[in-house]
C-alpha atoms as a PDB file:
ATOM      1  CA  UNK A   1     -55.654  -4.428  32.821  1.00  0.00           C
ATOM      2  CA  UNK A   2     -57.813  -1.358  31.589  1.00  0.00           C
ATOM      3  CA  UNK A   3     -58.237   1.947  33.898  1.00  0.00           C
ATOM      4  CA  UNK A   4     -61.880   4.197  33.641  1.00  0.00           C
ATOM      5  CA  UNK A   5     -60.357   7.209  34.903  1.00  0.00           C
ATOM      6  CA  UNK A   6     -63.203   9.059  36.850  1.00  0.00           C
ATOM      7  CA  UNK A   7     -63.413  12.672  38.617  1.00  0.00           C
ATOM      8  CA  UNK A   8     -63.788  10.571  41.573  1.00  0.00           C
ATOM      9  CA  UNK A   9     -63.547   7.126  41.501  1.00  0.00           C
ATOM     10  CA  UNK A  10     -60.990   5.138  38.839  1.00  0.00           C
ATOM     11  CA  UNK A  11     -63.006   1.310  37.885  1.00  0.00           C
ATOM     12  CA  UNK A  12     -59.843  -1.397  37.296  1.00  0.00           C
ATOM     13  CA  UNK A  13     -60.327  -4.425  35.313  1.00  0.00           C
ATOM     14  CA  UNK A  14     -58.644  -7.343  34.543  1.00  0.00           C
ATOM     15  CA  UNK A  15     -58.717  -9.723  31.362  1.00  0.00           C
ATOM     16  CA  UNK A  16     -57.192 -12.397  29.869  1.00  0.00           C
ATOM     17  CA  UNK A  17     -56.116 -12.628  25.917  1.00  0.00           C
ATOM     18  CA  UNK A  18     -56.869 -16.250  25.761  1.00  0.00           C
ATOM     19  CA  UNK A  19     -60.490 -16.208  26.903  1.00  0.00           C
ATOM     20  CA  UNK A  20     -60.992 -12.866  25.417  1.00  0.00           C
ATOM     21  CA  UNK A  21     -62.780 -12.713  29.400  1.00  0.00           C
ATOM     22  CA  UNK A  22     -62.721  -9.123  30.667  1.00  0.00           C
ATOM     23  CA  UNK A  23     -64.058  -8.621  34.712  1.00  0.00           C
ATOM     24  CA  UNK A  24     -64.193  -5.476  36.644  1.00  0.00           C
ATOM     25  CA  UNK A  25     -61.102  -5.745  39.516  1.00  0.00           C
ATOM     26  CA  UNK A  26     -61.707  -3.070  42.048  1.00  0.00           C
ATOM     27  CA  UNK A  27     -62.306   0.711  41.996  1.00  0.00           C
ATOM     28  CA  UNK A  28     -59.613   3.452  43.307  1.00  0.00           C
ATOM     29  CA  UNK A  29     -62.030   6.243  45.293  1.00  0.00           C
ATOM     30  CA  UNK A  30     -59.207   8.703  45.375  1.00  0.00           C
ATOM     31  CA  UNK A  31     -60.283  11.990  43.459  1.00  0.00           C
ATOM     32  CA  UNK A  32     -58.633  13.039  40.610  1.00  0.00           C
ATOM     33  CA  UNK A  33     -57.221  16.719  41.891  1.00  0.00           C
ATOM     34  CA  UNK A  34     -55.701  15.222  45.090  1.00  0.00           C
ATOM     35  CA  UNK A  35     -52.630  16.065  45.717  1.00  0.00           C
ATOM     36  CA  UNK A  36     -52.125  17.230  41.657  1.00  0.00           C
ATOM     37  CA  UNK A  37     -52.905  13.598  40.601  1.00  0.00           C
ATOM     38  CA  UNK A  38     -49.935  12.355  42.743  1.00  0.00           C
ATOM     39  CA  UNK A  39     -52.596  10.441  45.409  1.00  0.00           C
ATOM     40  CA  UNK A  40     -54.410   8.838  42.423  1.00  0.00           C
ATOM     41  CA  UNK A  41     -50.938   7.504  40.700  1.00  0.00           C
ATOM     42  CA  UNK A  42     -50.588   5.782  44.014  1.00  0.00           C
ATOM     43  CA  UNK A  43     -53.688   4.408  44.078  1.00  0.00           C
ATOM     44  CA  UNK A  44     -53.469   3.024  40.556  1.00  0.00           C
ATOM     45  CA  UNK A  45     -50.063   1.779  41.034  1.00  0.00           C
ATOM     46  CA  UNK A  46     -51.209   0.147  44.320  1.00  0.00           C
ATOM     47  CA  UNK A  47     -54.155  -1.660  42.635  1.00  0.00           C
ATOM     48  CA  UNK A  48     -52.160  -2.956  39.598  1.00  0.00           C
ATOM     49  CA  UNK A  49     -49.695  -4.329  42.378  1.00  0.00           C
ATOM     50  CA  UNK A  50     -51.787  -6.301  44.069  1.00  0.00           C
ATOM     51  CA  UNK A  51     -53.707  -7.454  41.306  1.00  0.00           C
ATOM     52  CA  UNK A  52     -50.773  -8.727  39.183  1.00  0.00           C
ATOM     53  CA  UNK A  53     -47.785  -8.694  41.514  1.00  0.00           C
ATOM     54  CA  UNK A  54     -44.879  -8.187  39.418  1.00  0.00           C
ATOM     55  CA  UNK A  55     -46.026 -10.131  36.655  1.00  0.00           C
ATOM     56  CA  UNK A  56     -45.732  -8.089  33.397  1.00  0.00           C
ATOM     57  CA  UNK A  57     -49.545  -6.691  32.408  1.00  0.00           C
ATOM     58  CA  UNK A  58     -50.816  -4.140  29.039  1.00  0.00           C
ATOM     59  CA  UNK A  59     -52.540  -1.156  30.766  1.00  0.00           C
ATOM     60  CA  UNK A  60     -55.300   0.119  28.455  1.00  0.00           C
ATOM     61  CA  UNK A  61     -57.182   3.101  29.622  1.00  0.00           C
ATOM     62  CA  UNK A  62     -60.430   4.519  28.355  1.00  0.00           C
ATOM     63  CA  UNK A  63     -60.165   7.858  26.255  1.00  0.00           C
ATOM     64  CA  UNK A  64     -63.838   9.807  26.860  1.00  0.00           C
ATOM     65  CA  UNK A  65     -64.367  10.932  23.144  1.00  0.00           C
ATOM     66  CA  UNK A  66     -66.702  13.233  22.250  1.00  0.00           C
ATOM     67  CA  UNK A  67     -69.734  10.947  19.997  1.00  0.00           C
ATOM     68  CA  UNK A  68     -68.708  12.577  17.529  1.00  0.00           C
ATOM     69  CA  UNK A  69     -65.086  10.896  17.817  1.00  0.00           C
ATOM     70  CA  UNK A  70     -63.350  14.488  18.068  1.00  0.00           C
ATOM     71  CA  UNK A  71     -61.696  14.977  21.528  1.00  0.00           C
ATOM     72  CA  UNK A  72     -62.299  17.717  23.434  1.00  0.00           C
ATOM     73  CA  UNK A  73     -61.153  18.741  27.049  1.00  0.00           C
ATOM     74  CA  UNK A  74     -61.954  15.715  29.279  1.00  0.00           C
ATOM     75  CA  UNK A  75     -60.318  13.460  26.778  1.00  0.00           C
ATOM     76  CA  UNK A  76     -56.817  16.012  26.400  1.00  0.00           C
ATOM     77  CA  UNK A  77     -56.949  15.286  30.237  1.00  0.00           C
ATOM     78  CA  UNK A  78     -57.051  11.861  30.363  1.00  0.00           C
ATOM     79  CA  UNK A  79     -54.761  11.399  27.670  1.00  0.00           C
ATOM     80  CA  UNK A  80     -51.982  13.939  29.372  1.00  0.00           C
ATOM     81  CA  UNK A  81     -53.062  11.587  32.305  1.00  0.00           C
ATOM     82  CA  UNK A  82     -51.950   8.711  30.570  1.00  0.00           C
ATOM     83  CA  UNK A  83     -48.460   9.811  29.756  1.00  0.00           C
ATOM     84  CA  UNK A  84     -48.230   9.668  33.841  1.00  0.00           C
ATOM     85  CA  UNK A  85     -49.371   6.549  34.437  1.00  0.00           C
ATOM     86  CA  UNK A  86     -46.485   5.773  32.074  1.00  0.00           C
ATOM     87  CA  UNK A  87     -44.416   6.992  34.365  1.00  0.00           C
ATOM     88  CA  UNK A  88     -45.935   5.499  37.341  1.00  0.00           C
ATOM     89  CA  UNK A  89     -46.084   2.135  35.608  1.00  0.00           C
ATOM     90  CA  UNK A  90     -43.125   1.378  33.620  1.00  0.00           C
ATOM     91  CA  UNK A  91     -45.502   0.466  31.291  1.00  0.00           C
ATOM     92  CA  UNK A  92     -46.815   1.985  27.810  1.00  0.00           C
ATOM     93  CA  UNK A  93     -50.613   2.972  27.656  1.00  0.00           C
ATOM     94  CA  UNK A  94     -53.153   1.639  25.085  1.00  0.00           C
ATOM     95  CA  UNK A  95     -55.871   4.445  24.525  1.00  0.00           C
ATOM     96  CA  UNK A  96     -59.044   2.751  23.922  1.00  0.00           C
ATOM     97  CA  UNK A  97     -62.661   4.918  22.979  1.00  0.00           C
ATOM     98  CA  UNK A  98     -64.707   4.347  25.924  1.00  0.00           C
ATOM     99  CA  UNK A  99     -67.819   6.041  24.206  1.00  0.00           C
ATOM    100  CA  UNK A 100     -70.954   4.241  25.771  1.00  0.00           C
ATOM    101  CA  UNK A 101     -68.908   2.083  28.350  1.00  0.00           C
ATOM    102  CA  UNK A 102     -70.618   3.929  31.677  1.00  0.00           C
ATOM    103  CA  UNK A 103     -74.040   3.328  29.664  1.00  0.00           C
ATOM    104  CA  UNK A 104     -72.881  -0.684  28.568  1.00  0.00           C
ATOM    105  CA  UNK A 105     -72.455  -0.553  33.061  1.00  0.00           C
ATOM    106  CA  UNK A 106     -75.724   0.662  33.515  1.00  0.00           C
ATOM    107  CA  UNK A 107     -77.655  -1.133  31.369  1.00  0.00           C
ATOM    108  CA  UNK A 108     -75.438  -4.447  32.732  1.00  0.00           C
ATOM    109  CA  UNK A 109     -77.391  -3.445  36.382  1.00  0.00           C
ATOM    110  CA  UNK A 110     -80.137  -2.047  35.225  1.00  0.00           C
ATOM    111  CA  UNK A 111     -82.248  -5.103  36.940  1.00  0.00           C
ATOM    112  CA  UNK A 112     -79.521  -6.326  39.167  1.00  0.00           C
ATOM    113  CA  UNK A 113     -81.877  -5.193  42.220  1.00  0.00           C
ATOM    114  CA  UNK A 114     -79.342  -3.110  43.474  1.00  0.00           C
ATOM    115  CA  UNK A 115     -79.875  -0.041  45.137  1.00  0.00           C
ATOM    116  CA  UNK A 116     -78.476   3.604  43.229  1.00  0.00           C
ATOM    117  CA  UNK A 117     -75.561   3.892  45.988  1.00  0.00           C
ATOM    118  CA  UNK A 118     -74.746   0.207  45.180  1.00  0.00           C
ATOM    119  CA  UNK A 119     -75.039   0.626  41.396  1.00  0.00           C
ATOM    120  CA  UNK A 120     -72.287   3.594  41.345  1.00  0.00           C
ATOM    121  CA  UNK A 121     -70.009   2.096  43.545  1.00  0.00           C
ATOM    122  CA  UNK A 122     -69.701  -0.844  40.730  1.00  0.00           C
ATOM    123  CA  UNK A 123     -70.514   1.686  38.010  1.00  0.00           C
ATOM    124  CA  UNK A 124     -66.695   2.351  36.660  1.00  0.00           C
ATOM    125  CA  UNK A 125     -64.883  -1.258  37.294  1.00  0.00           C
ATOM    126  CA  UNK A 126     -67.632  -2.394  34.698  1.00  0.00           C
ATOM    127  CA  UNK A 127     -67.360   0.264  32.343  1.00  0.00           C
ATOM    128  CA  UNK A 128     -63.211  -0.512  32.922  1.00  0.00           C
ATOM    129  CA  UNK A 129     -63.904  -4.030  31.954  1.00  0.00           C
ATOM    130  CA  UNK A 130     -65.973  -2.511  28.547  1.00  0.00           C
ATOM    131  CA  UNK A 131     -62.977  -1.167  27.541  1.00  0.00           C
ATOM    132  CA  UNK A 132     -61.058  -3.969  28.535  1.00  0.00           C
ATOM    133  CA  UNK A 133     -63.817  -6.373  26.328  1.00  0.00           C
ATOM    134  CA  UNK A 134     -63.745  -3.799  23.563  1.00  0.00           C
ATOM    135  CA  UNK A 135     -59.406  -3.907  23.227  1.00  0.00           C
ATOM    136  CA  UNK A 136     -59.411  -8.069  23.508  1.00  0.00           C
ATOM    137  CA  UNK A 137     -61.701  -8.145  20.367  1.00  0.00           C
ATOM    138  CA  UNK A 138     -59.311  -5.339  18.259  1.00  0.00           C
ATOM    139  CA  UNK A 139     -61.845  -2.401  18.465  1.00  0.00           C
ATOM    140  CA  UNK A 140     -61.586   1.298  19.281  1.00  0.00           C
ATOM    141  CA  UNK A 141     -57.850   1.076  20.244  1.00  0.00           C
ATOM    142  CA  UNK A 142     -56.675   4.789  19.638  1.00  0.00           C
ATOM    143  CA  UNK A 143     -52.759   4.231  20.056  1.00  0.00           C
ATOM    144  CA  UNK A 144     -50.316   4.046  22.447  1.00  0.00           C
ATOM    145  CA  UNK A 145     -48.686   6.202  25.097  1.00  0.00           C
ATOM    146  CA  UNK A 146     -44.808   5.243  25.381  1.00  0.00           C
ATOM    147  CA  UNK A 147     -43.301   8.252  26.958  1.00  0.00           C
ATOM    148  CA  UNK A 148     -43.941  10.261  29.994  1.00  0.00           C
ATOM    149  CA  UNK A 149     -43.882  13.610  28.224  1.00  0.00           C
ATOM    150  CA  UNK A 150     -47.431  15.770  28.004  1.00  0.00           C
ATOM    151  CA  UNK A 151     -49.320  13.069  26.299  1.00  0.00           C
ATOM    152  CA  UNK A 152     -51.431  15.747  25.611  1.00  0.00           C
ATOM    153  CA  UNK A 153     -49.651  17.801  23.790  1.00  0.00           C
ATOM    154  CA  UNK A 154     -47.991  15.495  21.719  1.00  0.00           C
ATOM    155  CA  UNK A 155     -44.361  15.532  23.310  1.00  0.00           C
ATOM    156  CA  UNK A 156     -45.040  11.668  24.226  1.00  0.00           C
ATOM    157  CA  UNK A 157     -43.644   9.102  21.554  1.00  0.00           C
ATOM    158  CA  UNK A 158     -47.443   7.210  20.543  1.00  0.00           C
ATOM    159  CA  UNK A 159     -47.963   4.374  18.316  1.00  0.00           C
ATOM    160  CA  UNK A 160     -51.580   4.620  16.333  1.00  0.00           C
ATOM    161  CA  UNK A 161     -52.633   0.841  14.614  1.00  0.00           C
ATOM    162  CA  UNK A 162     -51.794   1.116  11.341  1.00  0.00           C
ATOM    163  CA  UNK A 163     -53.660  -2.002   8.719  1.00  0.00           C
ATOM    164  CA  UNK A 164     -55.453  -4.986  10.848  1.00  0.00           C
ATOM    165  CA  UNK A 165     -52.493  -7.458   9.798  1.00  0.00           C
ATOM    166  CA  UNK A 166     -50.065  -5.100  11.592  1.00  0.00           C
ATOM    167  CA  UNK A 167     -52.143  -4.818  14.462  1.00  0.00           C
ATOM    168  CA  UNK A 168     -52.361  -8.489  14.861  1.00  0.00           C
ATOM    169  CA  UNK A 169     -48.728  -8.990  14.320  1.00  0.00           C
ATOM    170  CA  UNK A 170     -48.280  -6.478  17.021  1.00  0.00           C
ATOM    171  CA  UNK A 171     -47.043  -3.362  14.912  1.00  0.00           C
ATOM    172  CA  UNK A 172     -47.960  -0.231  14.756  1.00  0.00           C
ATOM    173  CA  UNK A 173     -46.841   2.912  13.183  1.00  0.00           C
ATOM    174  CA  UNK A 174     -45.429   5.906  14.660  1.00  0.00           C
ATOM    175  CA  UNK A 175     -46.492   9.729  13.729  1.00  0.00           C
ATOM    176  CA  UNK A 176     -43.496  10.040  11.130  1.00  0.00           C
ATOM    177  CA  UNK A 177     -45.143   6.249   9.131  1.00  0.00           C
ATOM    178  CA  UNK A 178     -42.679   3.912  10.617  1.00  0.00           C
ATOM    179  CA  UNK A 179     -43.432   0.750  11.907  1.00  0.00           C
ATOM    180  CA  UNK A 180     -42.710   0.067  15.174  1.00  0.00           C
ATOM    181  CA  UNK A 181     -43.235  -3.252  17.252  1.00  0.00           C
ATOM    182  CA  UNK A 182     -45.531  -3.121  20.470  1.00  0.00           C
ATOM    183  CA  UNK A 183     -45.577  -5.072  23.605  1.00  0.00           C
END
C-alpha cells in the first residue's frame, strides 16, 4: 500500500508483489494541519482498514525530494510524518522518491477527457500508485521508518538498502553498517 501525502488530500494505492500491478485505492481529503495531524492519522488508518482488513500490508510512502535529490523542508515533514504513521500503523514505513509522480498522474489524464476538478480529485491516488509501481520494480526506495520517534530528526531506528542482493534477500543495513532483516 503506498501513501502521497498531500497538504490536502492523501492518494492511497494498492499493489500486489506478484503482478508487480500497482492501482490508485482511494484518496483521504482530510488536510494535513487538522487537528495537529491527529484527523489525517485517522483517515489513513481508516483507509488501510478497509482496504486490507487485518491482513498484514508494507506501507510505502512518497518522500517529495528536491530534483536535485537533497531534501529540504516538505520532505523533513513528510518523513517526521512517517515516523507517525508508524505509530498509527503498527507497521514500518518504506520511503520511496516520489520526484515526478504528480507529473507521471498528469500526463496519465492528460487526454482522459476529464474535466480539471475531476483530474485533481484522482490526481494523488495515481501519483500514490507511481510510487507504489516505482517500489515493486526495486527503484528509489530511500529506507525504512521502524520507530515512532522524530523520523525527522533521526531519533527513529531506519534501515537504508544496502547492495541489490541484500535488498532482494530482504536486508538492509542500519546507520551503524549492520545488517538487519526487513519485513
Amino acid at each position: 500500500m503506498a501513501i502521497d501525502l498531500g497538504d490536502v488530500r492523501t492518494g492511497i494505492a494498492v499493489g500486489d508483489r506478484l503482478t508487480g500491478v500497482a492501482s490508485p485505492a482511494g484518496l483521504v481529503e482530510i488536510p494535513i494541519g487538522r487537528e495537529g495531524g491527529e484527523a489525517l492519522l485517522r483517515g489513513i488508518a481508516g483507509q488501510v482498514r478497509a482496504i486490507v482488513g487485518g491482513e498484514p500490508v508494507e506501507v510505502v510512502v512518497g518522500l517529495p525530494l528536491n530534483m536535485d535529490g537533497t531534501e529540504g523542508p516538505r520532505a523533513k515533514a513528510v518523513r517526521g510524518f512517517a515516523g507517525r504513521i508508524v505509530g498509527a500503523l503498527g507497521r514500518p514505513v518504506t520511503l520511496v522518491d516520489e520526484r515526478r509522480t504528480t507529473m507521471a498522474a498528469d500526463e496519465r489524464m492528460a487526454r482522459s477527457g476529464l474535466t480539471h476538478k475531476q483530474k485533481k480529485m484522482r490526481r494523488d491516488a495515481i501519483a500514490a500508485a507511481a510510487i507504489l509501481r516505482a517500489f515493486l520494480e526495486g527503484e528509489g526506495v530511500l529506507g525504512v521508518v521502524e520507530g515512532v520517534g522524530d523520523a525527522a530528526s533521526g531519533d527513529s531506528p531506519q534501515r537504508t538498502p544496502g547492495t541489490q542482493r541484500e535488498a532482494e534477500r530482504g536486508l538492509g543495513r542500519t546507520a551503524e553498517g549492520t545488517e538487519k532483516e526487513s519485513l
